[in-house]
Structures are given as structure tokens and as C-alpha cells.
Protein backbone atom coordinates (compact mmCIF):
# COMPACT_ATOMS: atom_id res chain seq x y z
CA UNK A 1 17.33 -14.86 0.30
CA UNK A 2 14.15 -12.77 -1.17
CA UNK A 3 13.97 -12.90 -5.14
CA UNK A 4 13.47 -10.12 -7.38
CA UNK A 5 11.58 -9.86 -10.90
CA UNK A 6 11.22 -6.90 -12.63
CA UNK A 7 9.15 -6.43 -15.95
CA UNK A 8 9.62 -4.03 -18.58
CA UNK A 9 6.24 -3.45 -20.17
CA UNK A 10 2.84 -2.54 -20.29
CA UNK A 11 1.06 -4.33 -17.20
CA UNK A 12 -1.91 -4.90 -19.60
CA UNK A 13 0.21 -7.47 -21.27
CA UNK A 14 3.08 -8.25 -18.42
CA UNK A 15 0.80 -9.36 -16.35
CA UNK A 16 -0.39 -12.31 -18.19
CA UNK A 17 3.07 -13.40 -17.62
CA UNK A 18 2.64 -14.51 -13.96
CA UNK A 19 1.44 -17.51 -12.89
CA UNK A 20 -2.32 -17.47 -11.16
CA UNK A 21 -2.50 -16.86 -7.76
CA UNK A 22 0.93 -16.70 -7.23
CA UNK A 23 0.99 -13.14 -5.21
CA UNK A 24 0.79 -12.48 -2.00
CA UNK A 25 -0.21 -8.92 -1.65
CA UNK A 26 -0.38 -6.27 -4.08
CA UNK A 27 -0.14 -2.40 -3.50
CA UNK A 28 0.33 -0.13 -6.30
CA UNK A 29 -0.53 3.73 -7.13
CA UNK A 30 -1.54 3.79 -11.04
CA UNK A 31 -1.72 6.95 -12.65
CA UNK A 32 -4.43 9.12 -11.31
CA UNK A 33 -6.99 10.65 -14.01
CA UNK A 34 -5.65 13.32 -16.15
CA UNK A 35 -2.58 13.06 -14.39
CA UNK A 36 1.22 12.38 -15.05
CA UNK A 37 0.03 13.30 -18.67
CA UNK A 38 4.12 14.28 -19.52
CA UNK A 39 5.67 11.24 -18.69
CA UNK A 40 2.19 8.12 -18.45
CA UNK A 41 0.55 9.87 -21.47
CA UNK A 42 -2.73 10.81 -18.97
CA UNK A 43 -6.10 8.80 -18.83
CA UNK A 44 -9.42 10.99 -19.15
CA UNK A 45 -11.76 10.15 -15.85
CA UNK A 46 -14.88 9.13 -18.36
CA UNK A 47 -12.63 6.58 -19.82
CA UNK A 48 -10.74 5.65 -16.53
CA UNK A 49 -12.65 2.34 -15.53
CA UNK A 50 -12.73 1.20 -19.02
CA UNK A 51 -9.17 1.18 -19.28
CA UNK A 52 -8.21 -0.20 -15.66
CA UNK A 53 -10.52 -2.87 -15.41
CA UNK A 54 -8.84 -5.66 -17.47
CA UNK A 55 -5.58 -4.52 -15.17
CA UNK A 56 -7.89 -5.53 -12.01
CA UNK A 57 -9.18 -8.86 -14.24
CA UNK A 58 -5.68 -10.05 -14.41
CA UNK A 59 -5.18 -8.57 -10.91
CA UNK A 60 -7.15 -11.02 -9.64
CA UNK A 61 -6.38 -13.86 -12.01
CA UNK A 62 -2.61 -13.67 -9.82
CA UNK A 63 -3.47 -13.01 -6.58
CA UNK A 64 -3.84 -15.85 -3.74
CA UNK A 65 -6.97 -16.59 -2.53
CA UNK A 66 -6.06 -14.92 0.90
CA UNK A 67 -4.22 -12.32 -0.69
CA UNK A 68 -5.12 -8.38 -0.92
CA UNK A 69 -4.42 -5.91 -3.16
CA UNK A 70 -4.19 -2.22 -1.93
CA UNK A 71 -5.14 0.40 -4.27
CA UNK A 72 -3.91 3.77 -4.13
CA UNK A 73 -5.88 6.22 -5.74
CA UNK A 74 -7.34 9.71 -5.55
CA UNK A 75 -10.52 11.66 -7.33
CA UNK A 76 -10.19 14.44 -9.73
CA UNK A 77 -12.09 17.81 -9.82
CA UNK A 78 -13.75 18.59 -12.93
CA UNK A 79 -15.24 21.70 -13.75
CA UNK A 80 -15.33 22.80 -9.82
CA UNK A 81 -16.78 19.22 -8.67
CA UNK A 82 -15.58 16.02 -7.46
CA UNK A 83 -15.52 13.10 -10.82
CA UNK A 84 -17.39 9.99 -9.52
CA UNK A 85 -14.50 7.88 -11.58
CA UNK A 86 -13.05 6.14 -7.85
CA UNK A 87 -16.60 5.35 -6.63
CA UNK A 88 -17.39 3.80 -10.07
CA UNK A 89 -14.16 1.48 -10.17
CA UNK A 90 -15.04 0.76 -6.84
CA UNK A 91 -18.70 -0.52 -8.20
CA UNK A 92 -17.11 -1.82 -11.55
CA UNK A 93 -14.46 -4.53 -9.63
CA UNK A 94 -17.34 -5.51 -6.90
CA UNK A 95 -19.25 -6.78 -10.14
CA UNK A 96 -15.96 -8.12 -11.22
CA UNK A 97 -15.50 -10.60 -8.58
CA UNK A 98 -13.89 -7.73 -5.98
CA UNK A 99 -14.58 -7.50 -2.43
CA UNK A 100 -14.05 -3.89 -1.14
CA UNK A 101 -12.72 -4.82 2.06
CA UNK A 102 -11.78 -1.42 3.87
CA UNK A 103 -10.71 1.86 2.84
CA UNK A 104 -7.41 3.23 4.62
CA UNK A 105 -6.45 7.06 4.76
CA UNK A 106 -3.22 8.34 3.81
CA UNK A 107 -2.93 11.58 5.81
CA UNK A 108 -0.05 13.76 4.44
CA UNK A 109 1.91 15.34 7.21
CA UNK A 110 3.91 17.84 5.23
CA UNK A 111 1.28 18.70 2.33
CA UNK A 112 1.83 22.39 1.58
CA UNK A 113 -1.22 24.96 2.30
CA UNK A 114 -3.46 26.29 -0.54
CA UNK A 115 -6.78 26.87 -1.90
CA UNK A 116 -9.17 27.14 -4.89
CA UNK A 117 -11.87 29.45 -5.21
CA UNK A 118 -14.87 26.98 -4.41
CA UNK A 119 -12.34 23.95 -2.50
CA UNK A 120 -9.03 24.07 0.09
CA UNK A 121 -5.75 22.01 -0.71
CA UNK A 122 -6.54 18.08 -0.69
CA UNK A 123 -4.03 16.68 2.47
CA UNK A 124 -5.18 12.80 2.04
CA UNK A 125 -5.43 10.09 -0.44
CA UNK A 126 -7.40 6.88 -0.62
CA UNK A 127 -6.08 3.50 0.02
CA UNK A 128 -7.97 1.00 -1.06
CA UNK A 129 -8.50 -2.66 0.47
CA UNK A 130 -9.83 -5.16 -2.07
CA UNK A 131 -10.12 -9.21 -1.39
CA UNK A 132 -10.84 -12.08 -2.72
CA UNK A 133 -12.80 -13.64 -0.28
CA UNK A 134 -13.42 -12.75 3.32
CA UNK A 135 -10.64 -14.61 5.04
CA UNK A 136 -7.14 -13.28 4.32
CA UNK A 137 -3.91 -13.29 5.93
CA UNK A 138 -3.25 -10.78 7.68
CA UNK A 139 -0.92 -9.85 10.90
CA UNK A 140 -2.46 -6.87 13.19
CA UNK A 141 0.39 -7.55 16.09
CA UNK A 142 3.19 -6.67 13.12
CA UNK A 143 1.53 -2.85 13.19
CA UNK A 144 0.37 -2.09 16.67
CA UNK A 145 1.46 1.55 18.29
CA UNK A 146 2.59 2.63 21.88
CA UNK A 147 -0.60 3.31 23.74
CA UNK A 148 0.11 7.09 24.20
CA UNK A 149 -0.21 9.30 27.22
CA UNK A 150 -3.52 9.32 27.25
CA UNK A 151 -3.82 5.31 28.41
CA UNK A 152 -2.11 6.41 32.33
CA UNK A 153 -4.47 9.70 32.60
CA UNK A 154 -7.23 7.29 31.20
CA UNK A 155 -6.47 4.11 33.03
CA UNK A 156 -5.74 5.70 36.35
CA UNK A 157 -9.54 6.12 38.12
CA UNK A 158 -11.86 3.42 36.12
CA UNK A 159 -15.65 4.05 36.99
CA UNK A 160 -17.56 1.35 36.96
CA UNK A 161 -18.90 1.31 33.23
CA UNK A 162 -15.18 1.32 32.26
CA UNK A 163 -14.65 -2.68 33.82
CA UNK A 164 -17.53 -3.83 32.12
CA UNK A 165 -18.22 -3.99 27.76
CA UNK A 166 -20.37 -0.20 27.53
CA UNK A 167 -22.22 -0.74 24.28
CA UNK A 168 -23.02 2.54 21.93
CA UNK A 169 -25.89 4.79 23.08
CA UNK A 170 -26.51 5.44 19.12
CA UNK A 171 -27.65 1.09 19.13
CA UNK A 172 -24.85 0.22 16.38
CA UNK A 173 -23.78 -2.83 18.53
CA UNK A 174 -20.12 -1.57 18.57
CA UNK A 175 -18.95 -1.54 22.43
CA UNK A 176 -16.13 -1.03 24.48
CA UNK A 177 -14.32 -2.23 27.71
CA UNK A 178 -11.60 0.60 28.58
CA UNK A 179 -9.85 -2.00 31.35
CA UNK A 180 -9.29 -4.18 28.80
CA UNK A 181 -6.27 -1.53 28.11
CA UNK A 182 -4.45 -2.07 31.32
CA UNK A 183 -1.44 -3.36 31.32
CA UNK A 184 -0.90 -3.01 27.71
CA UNK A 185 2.19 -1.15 25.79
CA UNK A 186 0.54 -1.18 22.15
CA UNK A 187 -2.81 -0.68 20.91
CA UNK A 188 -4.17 -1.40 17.42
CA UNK A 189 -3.32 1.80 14.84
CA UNK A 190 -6.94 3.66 13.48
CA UNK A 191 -7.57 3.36 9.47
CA UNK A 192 -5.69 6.70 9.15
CA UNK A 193 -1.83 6.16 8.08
CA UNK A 194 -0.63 10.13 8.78
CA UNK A 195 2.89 9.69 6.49
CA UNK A 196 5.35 12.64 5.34
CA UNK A 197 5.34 12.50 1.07
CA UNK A 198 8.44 11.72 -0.20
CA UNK A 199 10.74 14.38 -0.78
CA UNK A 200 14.29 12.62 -1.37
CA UNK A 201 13.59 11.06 -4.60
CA UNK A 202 12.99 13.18 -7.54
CA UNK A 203 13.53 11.18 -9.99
CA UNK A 204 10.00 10.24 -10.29
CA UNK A 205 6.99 12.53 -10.57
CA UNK A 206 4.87 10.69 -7.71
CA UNK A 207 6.90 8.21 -5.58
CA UNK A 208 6.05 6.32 -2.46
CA UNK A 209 7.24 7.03 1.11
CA UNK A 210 9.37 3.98 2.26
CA UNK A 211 6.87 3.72 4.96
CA UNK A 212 3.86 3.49 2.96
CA UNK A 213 4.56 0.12 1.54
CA UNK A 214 6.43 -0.93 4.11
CA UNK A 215 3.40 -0.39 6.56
CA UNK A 216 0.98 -2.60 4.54
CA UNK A 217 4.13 -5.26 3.32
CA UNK A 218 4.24 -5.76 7.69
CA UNK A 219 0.36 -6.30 7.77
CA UNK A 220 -0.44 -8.29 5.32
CA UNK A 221 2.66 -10.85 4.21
CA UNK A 222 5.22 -13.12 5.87
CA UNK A 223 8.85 -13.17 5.04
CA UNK A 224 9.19 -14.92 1.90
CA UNK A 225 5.69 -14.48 0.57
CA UNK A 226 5.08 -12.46 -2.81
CA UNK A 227 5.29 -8.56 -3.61
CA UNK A 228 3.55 -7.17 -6.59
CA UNK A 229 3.45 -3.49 -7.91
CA UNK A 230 2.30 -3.34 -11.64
CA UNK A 231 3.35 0.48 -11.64
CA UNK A 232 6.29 0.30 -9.84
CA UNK A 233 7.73 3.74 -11.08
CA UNK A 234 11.31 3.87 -9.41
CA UNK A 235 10.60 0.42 -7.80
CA UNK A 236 10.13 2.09 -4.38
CA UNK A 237 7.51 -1.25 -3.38
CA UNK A 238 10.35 -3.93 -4.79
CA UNK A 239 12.90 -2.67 -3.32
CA UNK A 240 11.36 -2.46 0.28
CA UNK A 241 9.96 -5.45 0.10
CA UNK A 242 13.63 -7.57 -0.91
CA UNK A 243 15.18 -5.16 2.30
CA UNK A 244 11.98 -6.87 4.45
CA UNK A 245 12.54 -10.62 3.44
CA UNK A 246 9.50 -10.46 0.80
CA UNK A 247 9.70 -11.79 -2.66
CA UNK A 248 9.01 -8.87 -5.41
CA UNK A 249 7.85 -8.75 -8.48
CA UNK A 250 7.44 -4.67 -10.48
CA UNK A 251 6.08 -4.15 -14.09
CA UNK A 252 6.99 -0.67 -15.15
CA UNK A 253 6.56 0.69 -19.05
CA UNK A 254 8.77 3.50 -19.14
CA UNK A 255 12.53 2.42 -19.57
CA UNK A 256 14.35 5.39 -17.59
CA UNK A 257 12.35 4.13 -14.61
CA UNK A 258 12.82 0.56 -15.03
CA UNK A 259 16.27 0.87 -15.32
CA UNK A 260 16.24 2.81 -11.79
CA UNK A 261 14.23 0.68 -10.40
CA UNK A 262 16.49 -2.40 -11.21
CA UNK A 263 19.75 -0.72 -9.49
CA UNK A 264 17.49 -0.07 -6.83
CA UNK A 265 16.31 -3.30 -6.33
CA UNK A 266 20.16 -5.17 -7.13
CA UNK A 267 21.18 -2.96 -4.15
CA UNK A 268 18.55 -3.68 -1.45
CA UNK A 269 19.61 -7.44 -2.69
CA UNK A 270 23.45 -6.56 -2.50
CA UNK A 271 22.93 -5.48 0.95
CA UNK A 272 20.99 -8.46 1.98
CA UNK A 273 22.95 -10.77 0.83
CA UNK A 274 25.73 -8.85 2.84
CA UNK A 275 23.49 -9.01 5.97
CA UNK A 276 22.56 -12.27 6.37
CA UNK A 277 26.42 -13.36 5.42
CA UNK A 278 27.68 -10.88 8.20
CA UNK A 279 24.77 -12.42 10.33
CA UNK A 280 26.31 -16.44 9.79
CA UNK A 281 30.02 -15.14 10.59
CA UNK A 282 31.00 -15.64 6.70
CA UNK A 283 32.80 -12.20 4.80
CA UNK A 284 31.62 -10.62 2.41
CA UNK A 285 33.31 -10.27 -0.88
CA UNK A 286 31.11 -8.83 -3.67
CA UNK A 287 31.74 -10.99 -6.46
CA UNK A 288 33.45 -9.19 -9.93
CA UNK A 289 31.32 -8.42 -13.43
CA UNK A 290 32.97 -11.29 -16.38
């Protein structure tokens, strides 16, 4: 059965609670610059690496060597141009002891149209990959994709560059061998997650789609490994990661959304617990407060 351990506090000083490298993978979405200033109290984007970097110290201090933490985060425009603050904190944890890994895409399928006089709508966010060193765990099979139509057009008359490795006419040393594709039902997904935003839940200002979590919880941990969001919010990570198996730990500051998060969280452990008693022929009987 997973565990669950949720934190009410700042992370600053929650975090020094947990054990070092004791997490498996980490994947939060902090407050954005400027933003969430009602309810998070807003950071300004000249002072936004100052004030996240000890977070990312004791970040690391907790993570497993052959963990990784995924970082969801998103520029700011400021006085009609793009603030540098991402690329910065990007620079700042490198010099911290960060290795910037990769950098996914979070494509948002439903974002609504618009536009600004000198910019259109923003329809993406960054996704951040940071290590600790260069071998990590991690489980491509658990987030392969059906091949698509285009593998039985494509696979159906192979010349003869397509059954031997065609290396790139631009001399990057990337190649490719398109018969290494038949037979196969799944390929390997791009860096581009393209995921609805959530619109069940409002009662949070920015919460996670399931799948978002749940993609990077399947390619990165095993059943029983270690879940960490320092801003859980509503405790959308936690409580996806108990329904997967996963250990989870969530820090969260503001009570109303702690206290949602932890009936979120007893009830993905309620049904679990229900699950795997159904699963060993024993009935369930949900046990009554003292």
C-alpha cells in the first residue's frame, strides 16, 4: 500500500524536514512571476531566482542520486518583452550543482484564442528536466504511443536508403533507419506533451491535468518509489501518484488547499486500499471514526 505525507507550511522551511535523498522524482509548478498575487502573495521576476534558489538547494539536498525533478514554469512579459527570469534560474541551479537535462513542452489543446498588440496568446509552457548526475532511472517503454497511420503508408515500399542507418545531410551525426519501424505497434512519444488544461477543478487558481503528472510519475518512478510536490496546491501530484502505487509526499502553505488536498489524497488511499482488498478476494468494510 503507497503512503501519503502531506506538509502544511512554507517549503522553504518544510523541506528541511525530509530526509536527504529520500525522493524519487519531483514535479512541481511554483508560482509563476507576478502571478497568483491574490491567493501566493506574487514574486517580482528581478527577485524571482533569489527567492527560489534555496527551494532548489534543499531540492537537491532530498532527491536520489538517480532521481529528477521536473520543473514547471513559464516566462513573463514585461513592458512588451519576454523577462529573462527562466533562462537565469536555469543558469543559477547549473552553478548550483543542477544538470539541465531536457526541456519538455506542454502543448495546451484547449487554450482559448487571443492577442496583444505586439504578441498572440501563449498555448505552451515549459517543463523542465533537471538531474543530478547523468544516469537516472528512467522507463521509456512505460510512455511509448501507437505508431500512427503514417507507419503502413510509410513502411509499405522501403527504398533502399530506408534498410540501411541514412545519417543527416546537415553533418549533426543524428541518423535514421526507417525499417527499424516494421513490425512495431509503439514508437517513442516527441518532447512535446499536447494535454487539455484542467477545467473540472476550480477550486484552485492553476491546477494540474491528471495526465500531466501522471505522464512523468510513468517515466520516471517504479511502484513504490517516492513522489514529491513542494507546491502541491489541491494535491493534484499526491493524489495521482497514491492511485499509481507511488509513495507521496506535498508541502502546501495555504490551509484551504491543504485541507483539500488531504481529502483528496485519504480518498485515492480509501480506494486503494479497496482495490487491492477486492483484488485478494477479502471485503471491504471501511472502518468507523472513534
Amino acid at each position: 500500500m503507497p503512503e501519503s505525507r502531506l506538509l502544511l507550511g512554507d517549503c522553504h522551511e518544510e523541506l528541511r524536514r525530509l530526509e536527504d535523498a529520500s525522493v524519487d522524482l519531483i514535479v512541481t509548478s511554483p508560482p509563476y512571476a507576478d502571478s497568483r498575487s491574490t491567493t501566493y502573495g506574487g514574486v517580482s521576476p528581478d527577485h524571482y531566482v533569489e527567492w527560489f534558489l534555496p527551494i532548489t538547494a534543499e531540492l537537491l539536498r532530498v532527491l536520489k542520486p538517480t532521481g529528477t525533478f521536473i520543473l514547471n514554469i513559464k516566462e513573463k512579459v514585461v513592458d512588451g518583452e519576454r523577462h529573462t527570469y527562466v533562462m537565469e534560474l536555469i543558469l543559477a541551479m547549473r552553478a548550483q550543482g543542477w544538470l539541465w537535462t531536457e526541456e519538455f513542452i506542454w502543448h495546451k489543446k484547449n487554450c482559448y484564442p487571443g492577442k496583444w498588440p505586439n504578441r498572440f496568446r501563449d498555448a505552451w509552457e515549459r517543463l523542465l528536466q533537471f538531474n543530478k548526475q547523468r544516469k537516472f532511472h528512467m522507463y521509456q517503454e512505460e510512455v511509448m504511443v501507437p505508431m500512427g497511420d503514417w507507419a503502413e503508408r510509410r513502411l509499405r515500399n522501403l527504398s533502399q536508403t530506408d534498410n540501411v542507418r541514412d545519417p543527416s545531410k546537415v553533418g549533426s551525426g543524428f541518423g535514421k533507419r526507417v525499417a527499424n519501424w516494421i513490425g512495431r505497434e509503439k514508437a517513442y512519444p516527441t518532447n512535446v506533451l499536447h494535454l487539455a488544461t484542467e477545467t473540472k477543478n476550480r477550486n484552485h487558481s492553476a491546477v494540474f491535468p491528471d495526465d500531466l503528472p501522471i505522464w512523468f510519475i510513468k517515466l520516471f518512478t517504479r511502484p513504490g518509489d517516492w513522489v514529491l510536490d513542494p507546491f502541491m496546491g489541491s494535491g493534484t501530484t499526491p493524489r495521482v501518484a497514491v492511485d499509481m502505487g507511488r509513495n507521496a509526499i506535498g508541502i502546501e502553505i495555504l490551509p484551504n488547499y491543504y485541507a483539500l488536498a488531504q481529502t483528496a489524497v485519504d480518498g485515492a488511499l480509501r480506494q486503494t486500499a479497496q482495490l487491492a482488498l477486492l483484488e485478494s478476494g477479502t471485503p471491504y468494510e471501511p472502518t468507523e471514526p472513534e
